[in-house]
C-alpha atoms as a PDB file:
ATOM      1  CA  UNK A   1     145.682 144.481  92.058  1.00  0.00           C
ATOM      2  CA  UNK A   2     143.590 147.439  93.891  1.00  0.00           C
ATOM      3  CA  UNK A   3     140.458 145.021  93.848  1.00  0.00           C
ATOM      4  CA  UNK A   4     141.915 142.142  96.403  1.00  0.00           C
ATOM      5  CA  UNK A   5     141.878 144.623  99.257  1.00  0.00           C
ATOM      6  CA  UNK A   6     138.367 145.630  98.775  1.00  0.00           C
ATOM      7  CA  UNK A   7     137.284 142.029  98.089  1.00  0.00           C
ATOM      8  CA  UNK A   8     139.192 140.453 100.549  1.00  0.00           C
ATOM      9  CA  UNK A   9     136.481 139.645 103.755  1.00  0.00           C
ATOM     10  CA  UNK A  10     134.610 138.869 100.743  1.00  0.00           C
ATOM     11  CA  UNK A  11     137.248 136.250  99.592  1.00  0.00           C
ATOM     12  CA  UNK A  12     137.888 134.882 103.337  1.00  0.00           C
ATOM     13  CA  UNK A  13     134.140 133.911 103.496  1.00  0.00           C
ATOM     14  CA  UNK A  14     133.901 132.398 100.346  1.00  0.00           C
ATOM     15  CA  UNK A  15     136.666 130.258 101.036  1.00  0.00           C
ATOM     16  CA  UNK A  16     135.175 128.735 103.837  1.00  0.00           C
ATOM     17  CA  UNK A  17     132.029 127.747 102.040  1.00  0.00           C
ATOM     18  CA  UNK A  18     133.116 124.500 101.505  1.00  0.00           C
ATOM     19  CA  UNK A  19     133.867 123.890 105.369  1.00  0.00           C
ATOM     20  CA  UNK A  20     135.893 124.968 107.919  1.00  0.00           C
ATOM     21  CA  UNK A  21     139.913 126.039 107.108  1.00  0.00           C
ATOM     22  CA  UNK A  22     142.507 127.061 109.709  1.00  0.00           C
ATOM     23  CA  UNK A  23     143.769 130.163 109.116  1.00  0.00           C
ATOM     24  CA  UNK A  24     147.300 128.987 106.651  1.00  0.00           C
ATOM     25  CA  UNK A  25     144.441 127.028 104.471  1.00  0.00           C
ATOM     26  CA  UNK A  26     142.602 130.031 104.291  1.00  0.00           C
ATOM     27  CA  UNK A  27     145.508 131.791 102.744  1.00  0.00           C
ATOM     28  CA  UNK A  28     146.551 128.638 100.410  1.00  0.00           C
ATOM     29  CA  UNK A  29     142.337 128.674  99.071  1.00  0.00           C
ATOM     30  CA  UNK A  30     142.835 132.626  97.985  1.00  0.00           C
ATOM     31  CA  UNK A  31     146.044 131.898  96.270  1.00  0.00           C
ATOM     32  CA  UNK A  32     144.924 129.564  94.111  1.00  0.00           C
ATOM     33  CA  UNK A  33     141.762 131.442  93.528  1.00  0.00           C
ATOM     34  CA  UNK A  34     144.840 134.161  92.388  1.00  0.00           C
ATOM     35  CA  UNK A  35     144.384 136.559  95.821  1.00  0.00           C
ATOM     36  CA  UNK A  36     148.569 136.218  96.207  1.00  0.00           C
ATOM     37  CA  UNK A  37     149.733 134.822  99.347  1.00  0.00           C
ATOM     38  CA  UNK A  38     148.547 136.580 101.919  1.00  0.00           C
ATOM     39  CA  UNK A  39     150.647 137.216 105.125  1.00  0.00           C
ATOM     40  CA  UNK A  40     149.220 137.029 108.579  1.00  0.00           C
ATOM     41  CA  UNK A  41     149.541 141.119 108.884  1.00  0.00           C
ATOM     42  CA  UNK A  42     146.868 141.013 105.703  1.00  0.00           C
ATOM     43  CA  UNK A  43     144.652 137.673 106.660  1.00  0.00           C
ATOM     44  CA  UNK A  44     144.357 137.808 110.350  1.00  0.00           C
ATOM     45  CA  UNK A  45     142.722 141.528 110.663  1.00  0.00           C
ATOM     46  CA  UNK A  46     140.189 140.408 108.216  1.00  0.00           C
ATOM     47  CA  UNK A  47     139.463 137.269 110.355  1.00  0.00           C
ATOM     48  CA  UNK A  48     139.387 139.216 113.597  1.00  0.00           C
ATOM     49  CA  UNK A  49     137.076 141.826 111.571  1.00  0.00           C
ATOM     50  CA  UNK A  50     134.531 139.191 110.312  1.00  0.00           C
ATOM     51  CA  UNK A  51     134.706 136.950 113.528  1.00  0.00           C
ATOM     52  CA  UNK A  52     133.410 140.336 115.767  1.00  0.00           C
ATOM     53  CA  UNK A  53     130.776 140.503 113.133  1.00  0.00           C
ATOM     54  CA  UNK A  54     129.753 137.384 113.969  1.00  0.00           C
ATOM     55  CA  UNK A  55     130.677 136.152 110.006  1.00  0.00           C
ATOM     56  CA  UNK A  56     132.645 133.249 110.844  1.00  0.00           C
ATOM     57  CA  UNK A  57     133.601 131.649 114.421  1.00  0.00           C
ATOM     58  CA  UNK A  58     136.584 130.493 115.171  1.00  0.00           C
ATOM     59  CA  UNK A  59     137.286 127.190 117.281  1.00  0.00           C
ATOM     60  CA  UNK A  60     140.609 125.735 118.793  1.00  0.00           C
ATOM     61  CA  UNK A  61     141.231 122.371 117.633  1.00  0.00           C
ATOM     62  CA  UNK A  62     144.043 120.726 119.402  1.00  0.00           C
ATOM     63  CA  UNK A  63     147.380 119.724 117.270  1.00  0.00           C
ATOM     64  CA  UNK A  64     147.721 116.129 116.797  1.00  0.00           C
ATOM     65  CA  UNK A  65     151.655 116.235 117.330  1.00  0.00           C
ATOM     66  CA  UNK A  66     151.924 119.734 116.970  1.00  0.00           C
ATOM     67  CA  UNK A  67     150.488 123.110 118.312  1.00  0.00           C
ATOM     68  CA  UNK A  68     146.943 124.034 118.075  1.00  0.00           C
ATOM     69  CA  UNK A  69     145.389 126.001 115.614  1.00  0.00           C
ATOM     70  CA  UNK A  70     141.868 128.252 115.131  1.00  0.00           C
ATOM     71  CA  UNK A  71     139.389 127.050 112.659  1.00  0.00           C
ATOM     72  CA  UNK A  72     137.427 129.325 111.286  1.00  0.00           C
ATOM     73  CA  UNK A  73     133.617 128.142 110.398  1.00  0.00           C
ATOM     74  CA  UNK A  74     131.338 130.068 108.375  1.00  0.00           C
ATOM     75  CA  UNK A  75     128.138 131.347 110.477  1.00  0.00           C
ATOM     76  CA  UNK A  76     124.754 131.895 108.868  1.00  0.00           C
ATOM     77  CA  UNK A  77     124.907 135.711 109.595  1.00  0.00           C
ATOM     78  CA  UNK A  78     128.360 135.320 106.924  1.00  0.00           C
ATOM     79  CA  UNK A  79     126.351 132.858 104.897  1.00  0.00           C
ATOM     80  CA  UNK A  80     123.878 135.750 104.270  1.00  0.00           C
ATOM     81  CA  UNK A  81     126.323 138.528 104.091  1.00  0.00           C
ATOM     82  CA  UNK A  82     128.214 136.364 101.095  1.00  0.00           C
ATOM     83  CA  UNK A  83     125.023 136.412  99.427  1.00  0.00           C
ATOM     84  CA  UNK A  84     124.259 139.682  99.790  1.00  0.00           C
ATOM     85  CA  UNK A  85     127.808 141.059  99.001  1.00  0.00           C
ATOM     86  CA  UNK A  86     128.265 138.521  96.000  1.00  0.00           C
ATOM     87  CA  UNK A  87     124.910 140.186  94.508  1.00  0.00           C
ATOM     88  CA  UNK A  88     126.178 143.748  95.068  1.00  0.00           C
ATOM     89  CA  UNK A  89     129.822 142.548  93.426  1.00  0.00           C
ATOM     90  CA  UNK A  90     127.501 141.066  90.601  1.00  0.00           C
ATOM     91  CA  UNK A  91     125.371 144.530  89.861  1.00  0.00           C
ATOM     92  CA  UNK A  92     128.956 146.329  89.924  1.00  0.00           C
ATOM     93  CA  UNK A  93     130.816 144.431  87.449  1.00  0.00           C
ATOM     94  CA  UNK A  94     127.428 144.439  85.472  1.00  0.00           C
ATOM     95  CA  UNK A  95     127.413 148.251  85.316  1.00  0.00           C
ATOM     96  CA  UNK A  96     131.309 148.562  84.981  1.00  0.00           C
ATOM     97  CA  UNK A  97     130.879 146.044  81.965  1.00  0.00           C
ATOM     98  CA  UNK A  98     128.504 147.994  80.481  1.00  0.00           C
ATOM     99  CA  UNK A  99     129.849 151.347  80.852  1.00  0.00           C
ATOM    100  CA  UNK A 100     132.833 149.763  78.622  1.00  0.00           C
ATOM    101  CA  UNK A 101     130.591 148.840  76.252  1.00  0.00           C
ATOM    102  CA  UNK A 102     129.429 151.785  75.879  1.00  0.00           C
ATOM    103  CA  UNK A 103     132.802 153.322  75.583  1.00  0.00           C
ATOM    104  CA  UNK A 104     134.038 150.962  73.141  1.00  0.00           C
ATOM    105  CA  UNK A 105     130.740 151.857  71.023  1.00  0.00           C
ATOM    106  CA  UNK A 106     131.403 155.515  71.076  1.00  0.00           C
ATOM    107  CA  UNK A 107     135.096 154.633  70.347  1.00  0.00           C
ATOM    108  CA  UNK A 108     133.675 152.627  66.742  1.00  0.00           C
ATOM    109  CA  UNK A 109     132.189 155.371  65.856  1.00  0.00           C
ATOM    110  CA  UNK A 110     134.512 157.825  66.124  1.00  0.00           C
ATOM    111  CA  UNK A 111     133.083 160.151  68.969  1.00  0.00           C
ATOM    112  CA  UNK A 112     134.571 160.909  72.074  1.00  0.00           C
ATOM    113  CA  UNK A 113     132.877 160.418  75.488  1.00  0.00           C
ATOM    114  CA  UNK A 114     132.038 164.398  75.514  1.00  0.00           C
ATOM    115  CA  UNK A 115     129.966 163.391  72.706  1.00  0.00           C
ATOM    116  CA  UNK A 116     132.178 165.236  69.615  1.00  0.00           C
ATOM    117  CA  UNK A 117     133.115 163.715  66.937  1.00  0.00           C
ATOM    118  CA  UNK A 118     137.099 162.699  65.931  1.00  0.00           C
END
């Protein structure tokens, strides 16, 4: 799907809303919100992307029998960004969904988007 790409920092900072994820449970959240599985050559740009725009920080917790990882918090700069870029998704799909309306209207009555009639 064309969308994921263009949603995708989008995605990453909604999936930390509900705390701090590592960057593997950041990839396992989008899945099952239907994102695919994201490799690291897809997921870790992003991160690196948001994290210089001060979106989300990213801490090293040591492993507990295992090798350290980065957690990746949400900052309030990404807190407002998710607002402001959830609002802009919301006024898209609002126009999108009416513009099909609108088609499918035209469509019932048997004229074509150019305005002439079938």
């Amino acid at each position: 799907m064309p969308w994921i790409r263009a949603s995708l920092e989008l995605a990453v900072l909604g999936s930390l809303t509900t705390g701090p994820l590592h960057g593997y449970g950041i990839a396992q959240a989008l899945a099952v919100q239907g994102f695919g599985l994201l490799k690291g050559g897809s997921l870790y740009p992003v991160l690196n992307r948001l994290e210089e725009a001060r979106s989300v920080e990213a801490v090293w917790v040591e492993g507990t029998g295992g090798p350290g990882k980065r957690e990746y918090h949400l900052t309030a700069t990404g807190q407002e960004r998710l607002r402001e870029e959830l609002a802009q998704w919301r006024q898209l799909t609002d126009t999108l969904s009416e513009m099909a309306q609108n088609e499918m209207a035209q469509s019932d009555t048997g004229s074509t988007s150019t305005g002439e009639t079938g």
